[in-house]
Each structure stands twice: as C-alpha cells, then as structure tokens.
C-alpha atoms as a PDB file:
ATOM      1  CA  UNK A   1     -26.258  -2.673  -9.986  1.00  0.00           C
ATOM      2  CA  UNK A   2     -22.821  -3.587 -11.378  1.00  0.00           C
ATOM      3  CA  UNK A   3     -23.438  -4.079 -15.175  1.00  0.00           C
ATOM      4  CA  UNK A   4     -20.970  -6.361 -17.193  1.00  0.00           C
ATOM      5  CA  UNK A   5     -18.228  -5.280 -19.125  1.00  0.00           C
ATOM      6  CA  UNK A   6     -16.040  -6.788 -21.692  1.00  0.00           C
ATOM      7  CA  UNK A   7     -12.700  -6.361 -21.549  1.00  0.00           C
ATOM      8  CA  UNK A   8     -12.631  -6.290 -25.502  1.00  0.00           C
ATOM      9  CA  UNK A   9     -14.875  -3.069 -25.407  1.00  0.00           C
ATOM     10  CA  UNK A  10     -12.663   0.030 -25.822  1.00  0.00           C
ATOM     11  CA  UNK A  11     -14.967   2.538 -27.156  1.00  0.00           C
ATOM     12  CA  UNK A  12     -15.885   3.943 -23.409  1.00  0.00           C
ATOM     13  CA  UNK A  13     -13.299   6.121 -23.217  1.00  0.00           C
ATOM     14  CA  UNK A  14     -14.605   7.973 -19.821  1.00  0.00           C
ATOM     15  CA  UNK A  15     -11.924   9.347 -17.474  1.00  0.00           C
ATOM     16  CA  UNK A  16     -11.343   8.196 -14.342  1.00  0.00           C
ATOM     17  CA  UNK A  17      -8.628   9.177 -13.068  1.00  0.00           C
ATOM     18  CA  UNK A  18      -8.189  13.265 -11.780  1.00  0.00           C
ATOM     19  CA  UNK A  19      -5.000  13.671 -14.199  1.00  0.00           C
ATOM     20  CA  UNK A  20      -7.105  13.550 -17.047  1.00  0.00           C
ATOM     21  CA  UNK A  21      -9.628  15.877 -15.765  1.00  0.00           C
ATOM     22  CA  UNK A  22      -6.713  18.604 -14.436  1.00  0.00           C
ATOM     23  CA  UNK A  23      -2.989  19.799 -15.177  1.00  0.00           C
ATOM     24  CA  UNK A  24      -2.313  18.201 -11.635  1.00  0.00           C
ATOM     25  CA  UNK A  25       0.026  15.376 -10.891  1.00  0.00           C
ATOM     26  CA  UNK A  26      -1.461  12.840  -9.027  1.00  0.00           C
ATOM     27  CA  UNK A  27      -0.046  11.511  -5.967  1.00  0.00           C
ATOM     28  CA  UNK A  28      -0.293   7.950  -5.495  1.00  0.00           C
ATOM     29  CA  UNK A  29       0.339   6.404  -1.817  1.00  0.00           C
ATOM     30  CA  UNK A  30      -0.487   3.395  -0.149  1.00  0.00           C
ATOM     31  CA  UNK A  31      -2.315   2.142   2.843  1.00  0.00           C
ATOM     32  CA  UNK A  32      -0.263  -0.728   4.213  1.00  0.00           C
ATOM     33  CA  UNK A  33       1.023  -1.803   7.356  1.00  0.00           C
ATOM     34  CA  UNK A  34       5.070  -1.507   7.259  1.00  0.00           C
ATOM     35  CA  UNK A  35       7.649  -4.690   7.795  1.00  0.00           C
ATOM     36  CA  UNK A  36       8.825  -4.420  10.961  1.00  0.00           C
ATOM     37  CA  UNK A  37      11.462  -7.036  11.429  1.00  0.00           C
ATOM     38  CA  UNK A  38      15.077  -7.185  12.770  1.00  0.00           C
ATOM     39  CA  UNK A  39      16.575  -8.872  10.026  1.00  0.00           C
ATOM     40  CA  UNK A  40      14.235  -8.666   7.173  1.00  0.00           C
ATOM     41  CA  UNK A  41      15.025 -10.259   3.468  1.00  0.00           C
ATOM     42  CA  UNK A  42      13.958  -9.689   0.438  1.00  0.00           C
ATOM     43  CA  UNK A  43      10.093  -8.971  -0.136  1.00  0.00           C
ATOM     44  CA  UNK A  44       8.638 -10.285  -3.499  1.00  0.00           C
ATOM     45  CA  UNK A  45       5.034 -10.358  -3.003  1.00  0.00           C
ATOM     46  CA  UNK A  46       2.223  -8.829  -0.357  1.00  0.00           C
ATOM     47  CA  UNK A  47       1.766 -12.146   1.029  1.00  0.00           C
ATOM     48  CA  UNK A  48       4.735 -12.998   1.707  1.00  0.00           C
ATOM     49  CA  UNK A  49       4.881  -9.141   3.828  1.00  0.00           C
ATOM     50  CA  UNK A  50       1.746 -10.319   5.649  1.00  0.00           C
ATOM     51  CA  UNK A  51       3.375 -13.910   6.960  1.00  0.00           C
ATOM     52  CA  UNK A  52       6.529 -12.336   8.093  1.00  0.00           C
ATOM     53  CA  UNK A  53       5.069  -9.705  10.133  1.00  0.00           C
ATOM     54  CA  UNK A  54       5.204 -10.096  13.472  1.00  0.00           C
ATOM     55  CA  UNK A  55       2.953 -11.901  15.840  1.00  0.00           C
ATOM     56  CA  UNK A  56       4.252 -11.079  19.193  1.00  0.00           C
ATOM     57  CA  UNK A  57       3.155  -7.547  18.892  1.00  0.00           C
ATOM     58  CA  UNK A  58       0.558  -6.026  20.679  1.00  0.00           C
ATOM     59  CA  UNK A  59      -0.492  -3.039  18.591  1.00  0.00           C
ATOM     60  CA  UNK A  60      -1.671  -2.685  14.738  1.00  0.00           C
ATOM     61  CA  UNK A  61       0.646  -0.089  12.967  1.00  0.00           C
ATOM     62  CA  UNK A  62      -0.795   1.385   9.678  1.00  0.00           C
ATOM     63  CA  UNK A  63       0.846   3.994   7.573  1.00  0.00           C
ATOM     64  CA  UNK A  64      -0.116   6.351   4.658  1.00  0.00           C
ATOM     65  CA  UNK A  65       2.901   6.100   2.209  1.00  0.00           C
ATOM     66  CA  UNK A  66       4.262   7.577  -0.712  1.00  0.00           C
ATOM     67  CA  UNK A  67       5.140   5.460  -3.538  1.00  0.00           C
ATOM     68  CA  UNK A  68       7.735   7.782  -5.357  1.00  0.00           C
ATOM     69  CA  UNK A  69       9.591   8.311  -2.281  1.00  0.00           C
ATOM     70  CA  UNK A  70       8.852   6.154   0.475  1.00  0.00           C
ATOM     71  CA  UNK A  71       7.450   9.536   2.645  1.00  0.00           C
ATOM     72  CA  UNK A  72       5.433   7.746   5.239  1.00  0.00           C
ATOM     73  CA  UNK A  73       3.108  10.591   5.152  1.00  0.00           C
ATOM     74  CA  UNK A  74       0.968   9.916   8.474  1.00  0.00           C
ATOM     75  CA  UNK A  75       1.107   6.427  10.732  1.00  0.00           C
ATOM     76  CA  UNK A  76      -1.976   5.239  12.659  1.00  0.00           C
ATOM     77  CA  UNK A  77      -1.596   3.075  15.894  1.00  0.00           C
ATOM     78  CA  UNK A  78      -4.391   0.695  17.298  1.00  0.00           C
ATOM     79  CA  UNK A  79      -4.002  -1.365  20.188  1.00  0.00           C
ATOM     80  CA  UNK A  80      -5.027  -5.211  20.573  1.00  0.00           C
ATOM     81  CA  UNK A  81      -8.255  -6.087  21.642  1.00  0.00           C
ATOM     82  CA  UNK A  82      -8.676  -8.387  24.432  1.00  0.00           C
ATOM     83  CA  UNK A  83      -6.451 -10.986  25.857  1.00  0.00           C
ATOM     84  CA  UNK A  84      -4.702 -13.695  24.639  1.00  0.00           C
ATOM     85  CA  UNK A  85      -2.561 -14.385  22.524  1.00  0.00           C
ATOM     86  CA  UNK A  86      -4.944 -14.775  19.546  1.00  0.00           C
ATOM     87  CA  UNK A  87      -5.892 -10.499  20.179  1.00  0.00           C
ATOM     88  CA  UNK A  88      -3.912  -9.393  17.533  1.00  0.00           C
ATOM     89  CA  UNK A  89      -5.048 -11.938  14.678  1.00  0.00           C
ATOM     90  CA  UNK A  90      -8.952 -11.153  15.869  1.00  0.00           C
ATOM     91  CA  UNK A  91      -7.990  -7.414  15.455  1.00  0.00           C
ATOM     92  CA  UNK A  92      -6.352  -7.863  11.901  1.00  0.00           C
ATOM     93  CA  UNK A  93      -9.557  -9.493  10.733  1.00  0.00           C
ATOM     94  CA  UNK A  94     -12.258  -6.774  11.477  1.00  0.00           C
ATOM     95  CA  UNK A  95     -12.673  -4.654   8.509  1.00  0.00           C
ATOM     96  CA  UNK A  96     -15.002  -2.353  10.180  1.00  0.00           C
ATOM     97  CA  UNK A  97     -11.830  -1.240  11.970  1.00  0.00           C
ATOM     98  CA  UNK A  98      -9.423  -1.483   8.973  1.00  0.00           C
ATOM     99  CA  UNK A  99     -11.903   0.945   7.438  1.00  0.00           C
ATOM    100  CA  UNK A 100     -12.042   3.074   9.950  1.00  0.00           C
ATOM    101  CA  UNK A 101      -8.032   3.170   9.762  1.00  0.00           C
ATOM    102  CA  UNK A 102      -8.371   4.034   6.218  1.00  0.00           C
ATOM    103  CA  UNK A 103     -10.639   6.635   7.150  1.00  0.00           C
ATOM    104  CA  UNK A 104      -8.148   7.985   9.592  1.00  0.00           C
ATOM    105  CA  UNK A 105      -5.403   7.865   7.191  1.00  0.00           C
ATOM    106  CA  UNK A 106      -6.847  10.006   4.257  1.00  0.00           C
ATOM    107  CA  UNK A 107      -8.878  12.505   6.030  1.00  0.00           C
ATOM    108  CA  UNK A 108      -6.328  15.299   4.895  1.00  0.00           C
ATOM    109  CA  UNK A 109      -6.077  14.437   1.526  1.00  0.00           C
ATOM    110  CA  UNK A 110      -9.533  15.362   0.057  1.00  0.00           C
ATOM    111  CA  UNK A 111      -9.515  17.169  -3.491  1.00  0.00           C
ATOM    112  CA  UNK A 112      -5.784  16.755  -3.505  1.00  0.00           C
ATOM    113  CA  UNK A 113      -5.736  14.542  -6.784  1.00  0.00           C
ATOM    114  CA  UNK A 114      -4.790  11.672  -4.691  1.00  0.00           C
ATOM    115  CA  UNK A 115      -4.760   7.645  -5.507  1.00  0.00           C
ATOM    116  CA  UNK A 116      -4.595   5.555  -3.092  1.00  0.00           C
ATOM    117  CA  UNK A 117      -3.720   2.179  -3.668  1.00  0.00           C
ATOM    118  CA  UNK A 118      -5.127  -0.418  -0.766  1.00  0.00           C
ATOM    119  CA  UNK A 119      -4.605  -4.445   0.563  1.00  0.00           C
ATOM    120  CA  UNK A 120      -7.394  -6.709   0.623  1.00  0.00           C
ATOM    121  CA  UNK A 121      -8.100  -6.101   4.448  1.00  0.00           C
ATOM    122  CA  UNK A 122      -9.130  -2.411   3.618  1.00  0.00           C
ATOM    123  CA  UNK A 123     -10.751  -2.391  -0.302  1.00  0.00           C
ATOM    124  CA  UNK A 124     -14.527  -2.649  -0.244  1.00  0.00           C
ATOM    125  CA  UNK A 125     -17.005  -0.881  -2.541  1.00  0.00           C
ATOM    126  CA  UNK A 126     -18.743   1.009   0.644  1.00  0.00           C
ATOM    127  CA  UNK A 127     -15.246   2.456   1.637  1.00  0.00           C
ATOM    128  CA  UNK A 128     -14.421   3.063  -1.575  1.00  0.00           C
ATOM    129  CA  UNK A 129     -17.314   4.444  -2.450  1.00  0.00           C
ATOM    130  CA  UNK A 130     -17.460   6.933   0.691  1.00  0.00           C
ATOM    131  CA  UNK A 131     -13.318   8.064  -0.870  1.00  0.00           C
ATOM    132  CA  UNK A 132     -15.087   8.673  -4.250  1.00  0.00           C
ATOM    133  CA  UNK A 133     -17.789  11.904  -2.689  1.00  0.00           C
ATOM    134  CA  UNK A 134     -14.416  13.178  -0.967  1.00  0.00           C
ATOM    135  CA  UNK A 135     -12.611  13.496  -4.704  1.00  0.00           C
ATOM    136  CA  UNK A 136     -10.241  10.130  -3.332  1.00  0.00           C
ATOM    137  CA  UNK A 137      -9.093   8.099  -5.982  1.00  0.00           C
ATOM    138  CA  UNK A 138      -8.702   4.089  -5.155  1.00  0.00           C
ATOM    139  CA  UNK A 139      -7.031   1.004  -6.463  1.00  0.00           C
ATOM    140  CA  UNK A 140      -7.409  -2.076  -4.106  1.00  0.00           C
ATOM    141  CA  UNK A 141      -6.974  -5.785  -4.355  1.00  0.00           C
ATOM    142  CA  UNK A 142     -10.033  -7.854  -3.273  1.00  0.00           C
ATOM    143  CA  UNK A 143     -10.206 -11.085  -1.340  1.00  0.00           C
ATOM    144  CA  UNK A 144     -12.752 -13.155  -0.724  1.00  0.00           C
ATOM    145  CA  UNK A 145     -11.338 -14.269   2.788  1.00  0.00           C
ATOM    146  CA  UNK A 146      -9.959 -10.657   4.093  1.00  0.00           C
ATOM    147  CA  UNK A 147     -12.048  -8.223   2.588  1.00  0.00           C
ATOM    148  CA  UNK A 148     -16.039  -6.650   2.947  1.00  0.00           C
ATOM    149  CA  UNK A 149     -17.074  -8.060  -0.282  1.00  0.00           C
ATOM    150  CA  UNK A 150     -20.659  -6.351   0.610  1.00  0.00           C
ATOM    151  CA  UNK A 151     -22.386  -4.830  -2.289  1.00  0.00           C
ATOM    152  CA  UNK A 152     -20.043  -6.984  -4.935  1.00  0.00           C
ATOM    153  CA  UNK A 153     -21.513  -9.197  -7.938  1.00  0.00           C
ATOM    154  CA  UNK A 154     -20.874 -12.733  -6.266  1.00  0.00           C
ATOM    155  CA  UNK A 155     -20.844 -14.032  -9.800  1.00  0.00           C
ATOM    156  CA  UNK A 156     -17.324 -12.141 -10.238  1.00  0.00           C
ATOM    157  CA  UNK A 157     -16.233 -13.232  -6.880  1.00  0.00           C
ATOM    158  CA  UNK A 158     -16.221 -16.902  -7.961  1.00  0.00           C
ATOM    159  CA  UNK A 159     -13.978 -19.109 -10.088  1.00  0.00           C
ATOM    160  CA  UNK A 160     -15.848 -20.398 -13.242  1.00  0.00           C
ATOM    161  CA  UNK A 161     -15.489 -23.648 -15.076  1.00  0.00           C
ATOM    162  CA  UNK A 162     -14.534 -22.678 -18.021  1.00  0.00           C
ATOM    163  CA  UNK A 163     -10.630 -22.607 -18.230  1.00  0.00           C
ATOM    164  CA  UNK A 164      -9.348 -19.402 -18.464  1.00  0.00           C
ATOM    165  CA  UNK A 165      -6.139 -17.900 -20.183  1.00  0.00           C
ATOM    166  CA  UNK A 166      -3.656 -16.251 -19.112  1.00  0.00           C
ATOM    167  CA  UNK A 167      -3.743 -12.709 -18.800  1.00  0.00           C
ATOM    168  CA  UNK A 168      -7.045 -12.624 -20.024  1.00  0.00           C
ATOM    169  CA  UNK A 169      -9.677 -10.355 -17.854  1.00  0.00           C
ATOM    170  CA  UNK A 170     -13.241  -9.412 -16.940  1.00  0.00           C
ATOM    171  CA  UNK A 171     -14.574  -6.276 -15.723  1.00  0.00           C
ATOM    172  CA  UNK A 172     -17.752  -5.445 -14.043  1.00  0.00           C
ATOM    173  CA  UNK A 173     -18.983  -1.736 -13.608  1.00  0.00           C
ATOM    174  CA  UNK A 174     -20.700   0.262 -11.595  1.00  0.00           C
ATOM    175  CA  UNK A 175     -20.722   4.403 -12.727  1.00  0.00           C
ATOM    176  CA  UNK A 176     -16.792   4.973 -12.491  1.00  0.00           C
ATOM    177  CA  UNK A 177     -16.313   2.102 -10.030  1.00  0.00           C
ATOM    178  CA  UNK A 178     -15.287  -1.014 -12.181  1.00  0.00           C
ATOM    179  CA  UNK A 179     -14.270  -4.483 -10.733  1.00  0.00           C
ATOM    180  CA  UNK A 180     -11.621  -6.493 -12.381  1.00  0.00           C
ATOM    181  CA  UNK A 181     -11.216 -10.104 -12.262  1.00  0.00           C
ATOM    182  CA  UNK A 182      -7.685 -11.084 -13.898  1.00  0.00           C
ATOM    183  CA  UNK A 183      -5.842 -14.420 -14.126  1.00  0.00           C
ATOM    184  CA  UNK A 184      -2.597 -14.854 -13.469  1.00  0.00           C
ATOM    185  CA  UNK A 185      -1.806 -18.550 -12.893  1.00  0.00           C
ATOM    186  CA  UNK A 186      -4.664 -17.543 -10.383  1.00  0.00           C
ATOM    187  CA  UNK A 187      -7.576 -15.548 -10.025  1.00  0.00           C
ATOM    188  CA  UNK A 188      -6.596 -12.100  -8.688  1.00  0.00           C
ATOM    189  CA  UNK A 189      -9.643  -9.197  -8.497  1.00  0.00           C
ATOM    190  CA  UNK A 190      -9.283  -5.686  -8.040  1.00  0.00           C
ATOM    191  CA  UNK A 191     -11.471  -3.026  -7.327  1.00  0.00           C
ATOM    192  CA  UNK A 192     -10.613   0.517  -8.303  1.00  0.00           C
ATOM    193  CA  UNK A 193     -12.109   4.307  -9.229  1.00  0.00           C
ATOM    194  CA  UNK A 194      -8.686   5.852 -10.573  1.00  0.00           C
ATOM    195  CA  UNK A 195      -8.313   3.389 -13.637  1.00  0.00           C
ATOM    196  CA  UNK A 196     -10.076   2.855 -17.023  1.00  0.00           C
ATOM    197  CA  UNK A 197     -11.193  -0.451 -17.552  1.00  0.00           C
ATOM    198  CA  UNK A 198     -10.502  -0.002 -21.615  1.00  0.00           C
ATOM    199  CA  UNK A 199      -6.608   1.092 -20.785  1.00  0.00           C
ATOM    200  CA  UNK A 200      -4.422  -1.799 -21.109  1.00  0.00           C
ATOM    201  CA  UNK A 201      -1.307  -2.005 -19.289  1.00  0.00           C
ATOM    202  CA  UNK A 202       1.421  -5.117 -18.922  1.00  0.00           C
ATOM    203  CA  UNK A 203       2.998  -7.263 -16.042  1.00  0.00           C
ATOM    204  CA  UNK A 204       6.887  -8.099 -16.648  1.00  0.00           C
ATOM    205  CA  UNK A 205       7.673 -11.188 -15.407  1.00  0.00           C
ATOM    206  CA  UNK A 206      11.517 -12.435 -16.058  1.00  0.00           C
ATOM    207  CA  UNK A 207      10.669 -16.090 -17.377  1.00  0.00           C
ATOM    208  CA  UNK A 208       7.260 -15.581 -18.320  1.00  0.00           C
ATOM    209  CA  UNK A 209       7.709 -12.224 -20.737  1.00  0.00           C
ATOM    210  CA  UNK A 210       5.213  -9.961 -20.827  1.00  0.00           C
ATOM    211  CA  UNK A 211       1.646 -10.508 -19.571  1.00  0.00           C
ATOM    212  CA  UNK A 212      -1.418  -8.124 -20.866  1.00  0.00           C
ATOM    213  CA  UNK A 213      -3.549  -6.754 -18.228  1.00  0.00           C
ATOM    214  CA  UNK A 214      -5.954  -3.704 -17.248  1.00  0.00           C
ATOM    215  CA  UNK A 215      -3.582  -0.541 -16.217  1.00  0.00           C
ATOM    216  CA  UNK A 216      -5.013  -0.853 -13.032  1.00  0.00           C
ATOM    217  CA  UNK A 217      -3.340  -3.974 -12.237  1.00  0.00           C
ATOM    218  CA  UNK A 218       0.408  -2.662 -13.348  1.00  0.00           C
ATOM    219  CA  UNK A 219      -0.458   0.145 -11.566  1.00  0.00           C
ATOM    220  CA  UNK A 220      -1.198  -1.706  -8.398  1.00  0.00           C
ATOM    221  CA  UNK A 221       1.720  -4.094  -9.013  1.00  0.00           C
ATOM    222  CA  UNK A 222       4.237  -1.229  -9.671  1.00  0.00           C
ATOM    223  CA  UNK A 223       3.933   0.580  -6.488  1.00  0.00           C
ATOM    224  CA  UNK A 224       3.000  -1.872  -3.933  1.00  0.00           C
ATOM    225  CA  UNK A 225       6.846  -3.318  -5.275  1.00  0.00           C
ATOM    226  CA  UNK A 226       8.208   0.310  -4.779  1.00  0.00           C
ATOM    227  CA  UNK A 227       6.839  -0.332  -1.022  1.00  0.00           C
ATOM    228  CA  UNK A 228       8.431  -3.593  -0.556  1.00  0.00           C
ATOM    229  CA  UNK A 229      11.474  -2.516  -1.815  1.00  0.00           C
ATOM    230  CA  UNK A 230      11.374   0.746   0.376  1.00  0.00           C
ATOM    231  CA  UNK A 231      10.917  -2.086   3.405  1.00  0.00           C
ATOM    232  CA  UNK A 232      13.340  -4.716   2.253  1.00  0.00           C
ATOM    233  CA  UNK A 233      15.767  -1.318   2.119  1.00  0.00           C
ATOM    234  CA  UNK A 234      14.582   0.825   5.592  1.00  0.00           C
ATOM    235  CA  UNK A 235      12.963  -1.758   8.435  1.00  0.00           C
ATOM    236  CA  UNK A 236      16.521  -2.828   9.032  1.00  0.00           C
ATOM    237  CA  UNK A 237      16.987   0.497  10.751  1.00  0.00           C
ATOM    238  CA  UNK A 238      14.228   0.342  12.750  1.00  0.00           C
ATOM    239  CA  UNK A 239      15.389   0.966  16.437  1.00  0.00           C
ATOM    240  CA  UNK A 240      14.930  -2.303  18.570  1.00  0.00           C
ATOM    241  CA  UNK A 241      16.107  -2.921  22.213  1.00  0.00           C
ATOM    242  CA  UNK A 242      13.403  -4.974  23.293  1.00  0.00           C
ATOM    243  CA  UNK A 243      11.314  -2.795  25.373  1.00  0.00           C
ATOM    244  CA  UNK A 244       8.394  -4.543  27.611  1.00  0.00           C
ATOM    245  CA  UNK A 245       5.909  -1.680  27.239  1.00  0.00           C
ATOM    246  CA  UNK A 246       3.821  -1.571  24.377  1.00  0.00           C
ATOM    247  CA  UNK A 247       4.304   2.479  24.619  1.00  0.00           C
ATOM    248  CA  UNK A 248       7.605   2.185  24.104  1.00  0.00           C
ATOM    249  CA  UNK A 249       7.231  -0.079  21.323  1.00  0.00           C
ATOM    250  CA  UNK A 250       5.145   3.040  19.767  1.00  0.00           C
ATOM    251  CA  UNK A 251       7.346   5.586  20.739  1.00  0.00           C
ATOM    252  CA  UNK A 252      10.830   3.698  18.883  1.00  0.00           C
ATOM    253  CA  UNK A 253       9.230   2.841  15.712  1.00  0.00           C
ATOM    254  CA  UNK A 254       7.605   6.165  15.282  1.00  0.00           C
ATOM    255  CA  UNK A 255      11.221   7.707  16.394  1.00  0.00           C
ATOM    256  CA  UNK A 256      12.808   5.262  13.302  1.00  0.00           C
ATOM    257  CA  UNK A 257       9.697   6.262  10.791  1.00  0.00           C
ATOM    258  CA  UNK A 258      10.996  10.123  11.347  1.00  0.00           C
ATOM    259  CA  UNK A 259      14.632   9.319  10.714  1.00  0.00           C
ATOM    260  CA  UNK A 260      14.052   7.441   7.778  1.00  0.00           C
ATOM    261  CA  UNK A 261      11.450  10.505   6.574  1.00  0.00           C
ATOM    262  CA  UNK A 262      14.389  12.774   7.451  1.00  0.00           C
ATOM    263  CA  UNK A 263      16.869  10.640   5.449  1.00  0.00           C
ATOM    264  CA  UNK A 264      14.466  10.226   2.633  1.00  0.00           C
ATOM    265  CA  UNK A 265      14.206  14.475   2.934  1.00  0.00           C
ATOM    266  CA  UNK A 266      17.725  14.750   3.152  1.00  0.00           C
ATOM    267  CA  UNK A 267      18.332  12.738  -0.455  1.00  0.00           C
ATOM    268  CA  UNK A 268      15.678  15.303  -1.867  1.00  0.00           C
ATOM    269  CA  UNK A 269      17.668  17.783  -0.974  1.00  0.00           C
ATOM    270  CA  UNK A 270      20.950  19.780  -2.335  1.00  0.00           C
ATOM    271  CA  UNK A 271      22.837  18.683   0.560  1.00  0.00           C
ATOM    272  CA  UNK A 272      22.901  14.843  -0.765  1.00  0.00           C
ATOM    273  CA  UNK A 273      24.808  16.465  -4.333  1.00  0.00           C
ATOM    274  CA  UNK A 274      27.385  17.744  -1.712  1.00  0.00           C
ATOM    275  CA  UNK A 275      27.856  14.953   0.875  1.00  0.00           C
ATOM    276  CA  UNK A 276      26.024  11.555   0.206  1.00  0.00           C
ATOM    277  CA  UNK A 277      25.404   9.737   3.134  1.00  0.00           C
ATOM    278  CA  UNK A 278      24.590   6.401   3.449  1.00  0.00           C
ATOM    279  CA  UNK A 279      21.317   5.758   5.618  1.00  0.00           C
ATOM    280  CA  UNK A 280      24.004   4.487   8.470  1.00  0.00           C
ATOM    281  CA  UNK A 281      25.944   7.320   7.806  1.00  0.00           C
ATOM    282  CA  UNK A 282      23.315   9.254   8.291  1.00  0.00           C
ATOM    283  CA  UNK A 283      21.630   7.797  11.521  1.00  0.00           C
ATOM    284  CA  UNK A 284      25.631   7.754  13.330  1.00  0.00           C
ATOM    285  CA  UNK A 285      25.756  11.428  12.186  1.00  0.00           C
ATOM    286  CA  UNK A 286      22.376  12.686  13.638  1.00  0.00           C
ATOM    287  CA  UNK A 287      23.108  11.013  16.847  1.00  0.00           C
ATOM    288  CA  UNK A 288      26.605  12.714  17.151  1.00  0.00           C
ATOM    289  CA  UNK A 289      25.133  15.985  16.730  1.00  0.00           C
ATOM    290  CA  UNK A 290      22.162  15.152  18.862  1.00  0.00           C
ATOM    291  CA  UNK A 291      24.940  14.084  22.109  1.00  0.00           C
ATOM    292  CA  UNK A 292      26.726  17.434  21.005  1.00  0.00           C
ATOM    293  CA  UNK A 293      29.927  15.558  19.657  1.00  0.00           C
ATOM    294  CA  UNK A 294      32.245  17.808  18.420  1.00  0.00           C
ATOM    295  CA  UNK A 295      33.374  16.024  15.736  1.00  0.00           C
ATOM    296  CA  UNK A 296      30.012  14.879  13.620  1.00  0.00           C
ATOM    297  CA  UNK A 297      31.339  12.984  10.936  1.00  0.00           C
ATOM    298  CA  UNK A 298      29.799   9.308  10.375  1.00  0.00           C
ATOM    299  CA  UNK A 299      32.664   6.745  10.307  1.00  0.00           C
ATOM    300  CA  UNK A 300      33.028   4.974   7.332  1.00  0.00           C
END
C-alpha cells in the first residue's frame, strides 16, 4: 500500500536515483511521440504538442530521445487499428499498447543508469514498476483521463476542498516509488522512481518568479522543454511530398530522423569547430555529395 508522506518530512534521505548509488552519469531520455508538422511554431507546453499533432495520419510514431542532445535513440512505428477515420484517436487511447511501446523502446537500456522521463499516455505504477526490476529509472506525469491509474491511491488522484497554495505539494509512497501531487494554478501529479521526494527543486516562470517544487517536477519540466525546443528547431526539416502510402510516410520521416541524428553527430564532432553548418547547410550538402556533385558546398 502507498503510505502518506509529507512533503515537510526531510529526514528520509534514501537514494533513488542510480547517480547516487554509482560514479555513473545518468542518461535521461524521453518517451514521446515527435511534432511532425510542415510549418510548426513555437511549442510551450506538452499539450499544446499533443493538439497540433496530426490527425490525418495513419500510423503512431514513438521515439526514445535524448534530452542533452536531441539523439532520437530508437523510433517505434504502429499502425492504425481499424477503419475510419476515428482509428487513430482509438489507437492513441489504449495504454495497454502505449505500454507495450514503452516496453519496446527501453528494452536495450537495462542497468545502463538510465531515466526515463514519460507522458501521461505511458506512466502507470505497473509499467513503472516492471522498469524498476530491469534497473530503469522513471519520471512520468499522471492523468486521470490518459493514463492506467491502476494500483494508485484514488484519494491522491482527486482534487480536495480545501484550497490549496501554490507550489505547495503532497507525496504518497510506495518503497522507492513515490507519487506527487503538486499545484500549479492546477493540480498536476507525477509519478516517478529516479527522484527523492525530500529534494526540493524550483519552476522559473518569467512573471510569476520562482515556484518551489519536488526535484522531480523541474526535472520533468526541464527536459520535456529541451524536447520541444529540439521540435520547434528540427520537424521543419522533416521531408514531406505528400506520399499516399502509409509506407512511404514511414520510410521519409525515418530518412529525416537519421539526418537530423547525423546533423546532431556532426555538431558533436571536431568537424563543426572547422566548418559550421547550418542544419540547411547541412541537408543541401549531404544531398550534393549523395548525387555525386562535384562541387559540395551548401549555398549560402
């Protein structure tokens, strides 16, 4: 049973999180399924990612990502179910499958100090749980609508009466598992293995100032915005032509994930301290050397 709390208490002091137990860096990557727009703007939040994406599709793209560099480490493809145009939607709302994807997703990253940070369509304590026997740390927002709230305290899962401030926070555990309930102008909960409920962290916010929370919520915050910005920055390049197939759908964005991987390589790399490319510089020059141009410099 999940046992309460307080977030007041701060003489646990267990660690959660695989840093503290070895000289390892952790990784930390995200589960998410990428913008894929022609002419995206400016993401600010996750939910306003999951209105824009787009409806006309017929598969369900889901990527692992890394949140330092924008890597996408593996993608995972999954067909719509059925016919109609409401396929899609049905598919996005089973989170057996979204699970499953998960599951998919991390199954090379056991014991590799790994956190994972996850949407509210994947987080639930069984999958989180399953990540936790497999040495896979997790960080995950919770809804009460999208996710498998199986197994979860209802009691945390519900707004209360009693007005609540701002920033203020309570935590539910259960061994190193701990739910979070934080408000925020809004109830937001979050369900996580990788984070000590007793380490406090902050949200920034430009006209409110600074807003205390539990580390794992500034955690979550700070590199689901590294992912937005990586989309708001990269999905513009994604190769479109309009193709009727669904395979060839598939086969451009994967070809557009592996050039902006190669860019992303490329700025790792000594050759960007010699000749910095732009990521259309980049893309013109890789297909000039691809059609065997002879002269393979980008135009400026």
């Amino acid at each position: 049973h999940f046992r309460f709390f307080s977030s007041h208490s701060a003489n646990n002091n267990k660690t959660y999180i695989a840093l503290c137990k070895t000289s390892l860096r952790p990784v930390f990557q995200v589960l998410h399924e990428p913008l894929i727009d022609e002419d995206p703007v400016f993401i600010t939040t996750c939910t306003e990612r999951e209105l824009r994406k787009r409806k006309k599709r017929k598969f369900s793209l889901w990527v692992r990502q890394c949140t330092s560099t924008g890597f996408i480490c593996q993608i995972s493809v999954h067909l719509k179910e059925g016919q109609g145009t409401d396929g899609l939607a049905t598919l996005k709302n089973k989170p057996q499958l979204h699970s499953l994807v998960a599951k998919q997703l991390c199954q090379n990253i056991s014991g590799k100090n790994a956190i994972i940070f996850t949407g509210p369509s994947i987080t639930s304590l069984s999958l989180f749980t399953e990540f936790s026997k497999q040495d896979i740390y997790c960080c995950g927002l919770l809804s009460t609508r999208k996710s498998d709230c199986t197994g979860l305290p209802q009691n945390m899962l519900v707004c209360g009466s009693t007005p609540v401030q701002r920033g203020q926070s309570r935590i539910m555990m259960k061994g190193t598992m701990s739910l979070i309930s934080w408000y925020n102008k809004g109830h937001f909960r979050f369900l996580t293995n990788a984070y000590s409920p007793t380490k406090k962290g902050l949200i920034i916010k430009r006209k409110s100032g600074e807003i205390p929370c539990p580390l794992a919520v500034e955690a979550f915050a700070a590199h689901l915005s590294y992912i937005c910005k990586y989309d708001d920055k990269y999905s513009k390049y994604f190769i479109f032509h309009k193709p009727n197939k669904t395979w060839q759908q598939v086969f451009w964005l994967s070809i557009s994930i592996a050039i902006n991987n190669a860019y992303i390589l490329y700025k790792m790399s000594d050759a960007y301290t010699a000749k910095r490319y732009s990521r259309a510089q980049f893309g013109e020059r890789l297909v000039r050397e691809l059609l065997d141009l002879d002269d393979c410099s980008p135009t400026q």
